[in-house]
Protein backbone atom coordinates (compact mmCIF):
# COMPACT_ATOMS: atom_id res chain seq x y z
CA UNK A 1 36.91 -50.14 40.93
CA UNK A 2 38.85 -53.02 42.81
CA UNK A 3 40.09 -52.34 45.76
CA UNK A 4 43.57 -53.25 44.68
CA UNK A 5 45.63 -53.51 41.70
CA UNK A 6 48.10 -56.33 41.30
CA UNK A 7 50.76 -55.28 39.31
CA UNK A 8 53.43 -58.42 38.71
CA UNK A 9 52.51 -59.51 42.55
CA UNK A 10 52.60 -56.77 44.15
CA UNK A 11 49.56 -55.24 45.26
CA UNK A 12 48.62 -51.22 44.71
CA UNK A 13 45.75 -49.63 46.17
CA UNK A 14 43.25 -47.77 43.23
CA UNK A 15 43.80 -44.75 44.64
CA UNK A 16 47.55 -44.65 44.03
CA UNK A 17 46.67 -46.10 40.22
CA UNK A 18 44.19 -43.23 40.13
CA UNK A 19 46.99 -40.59 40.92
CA UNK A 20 49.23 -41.73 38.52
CA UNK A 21 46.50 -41.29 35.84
CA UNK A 22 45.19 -38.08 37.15
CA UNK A 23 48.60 -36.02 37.12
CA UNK A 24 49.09 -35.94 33.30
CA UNK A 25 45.81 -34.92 33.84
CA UNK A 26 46.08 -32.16 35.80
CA UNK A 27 49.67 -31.20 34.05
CA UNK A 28 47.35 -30.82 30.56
CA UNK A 29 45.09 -28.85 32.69
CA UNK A 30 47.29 -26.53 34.20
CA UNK A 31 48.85 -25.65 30.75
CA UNK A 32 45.80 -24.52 29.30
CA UNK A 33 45.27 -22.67 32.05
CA UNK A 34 48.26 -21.06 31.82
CA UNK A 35 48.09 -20.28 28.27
CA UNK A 36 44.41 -18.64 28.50
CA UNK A 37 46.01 -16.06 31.35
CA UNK A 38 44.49 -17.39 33.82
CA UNK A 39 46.72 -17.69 36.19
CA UNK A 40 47.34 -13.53 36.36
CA UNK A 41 44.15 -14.19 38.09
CA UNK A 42 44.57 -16.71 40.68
CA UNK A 43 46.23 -15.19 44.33
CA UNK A 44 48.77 -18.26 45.13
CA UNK A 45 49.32 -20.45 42.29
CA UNK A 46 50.36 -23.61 44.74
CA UNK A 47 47.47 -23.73 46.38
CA UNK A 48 45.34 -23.52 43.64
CA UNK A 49 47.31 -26.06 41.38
CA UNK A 50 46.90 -28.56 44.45
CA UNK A 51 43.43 -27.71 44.60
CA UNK A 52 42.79 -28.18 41.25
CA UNK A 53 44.60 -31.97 41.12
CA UNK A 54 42.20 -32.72 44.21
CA UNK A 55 39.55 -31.68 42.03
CA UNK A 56 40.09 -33.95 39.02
CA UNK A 57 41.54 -37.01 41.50
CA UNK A 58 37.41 -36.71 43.12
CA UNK A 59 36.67 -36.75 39.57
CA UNK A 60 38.31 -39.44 38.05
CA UNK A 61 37.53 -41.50 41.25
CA UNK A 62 33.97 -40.82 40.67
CA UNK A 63 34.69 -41.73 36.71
CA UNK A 64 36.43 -45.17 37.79
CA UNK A 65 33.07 -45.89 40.33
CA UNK A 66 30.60 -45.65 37.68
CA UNK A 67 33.18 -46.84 34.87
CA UNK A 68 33.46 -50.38 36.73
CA UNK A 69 29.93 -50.57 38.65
């Protein structure tokens, strides 16, 4: 992926692009998760909801490497 992103002249880094499209993402995620119950099994919620966006972030930067290698 580029290392920046003009948008209009002003230039983004990726990584900010990426975390844009990674929170709907993670919001999708978190509601299935939360519909399956699984959150009566998970200690502190926060943490593991930040966890989990850090997750998919890695893996949509890993996505956007081999997507535009």
């Amino acid at each position: 992926m580029p290392a920046e992103i003009d948008m209009y002249g002003v230039y983004l880094p990726s990584l900010l692009a990426l975390m844009f499209l990674t929170l709907p993402l993670s919001l999708l995620v978190r509601r299935v998760l939360a519909w399956f119950g699984a959150y009566s099994l998970i200690w502190h919620r926060g943490l593991f909801d930040i966890a989990l966006y850090l997750v998919l972030l890695q893996g949509m930067s890993l996505l956007s490497q081999w997507w535009f290698s």
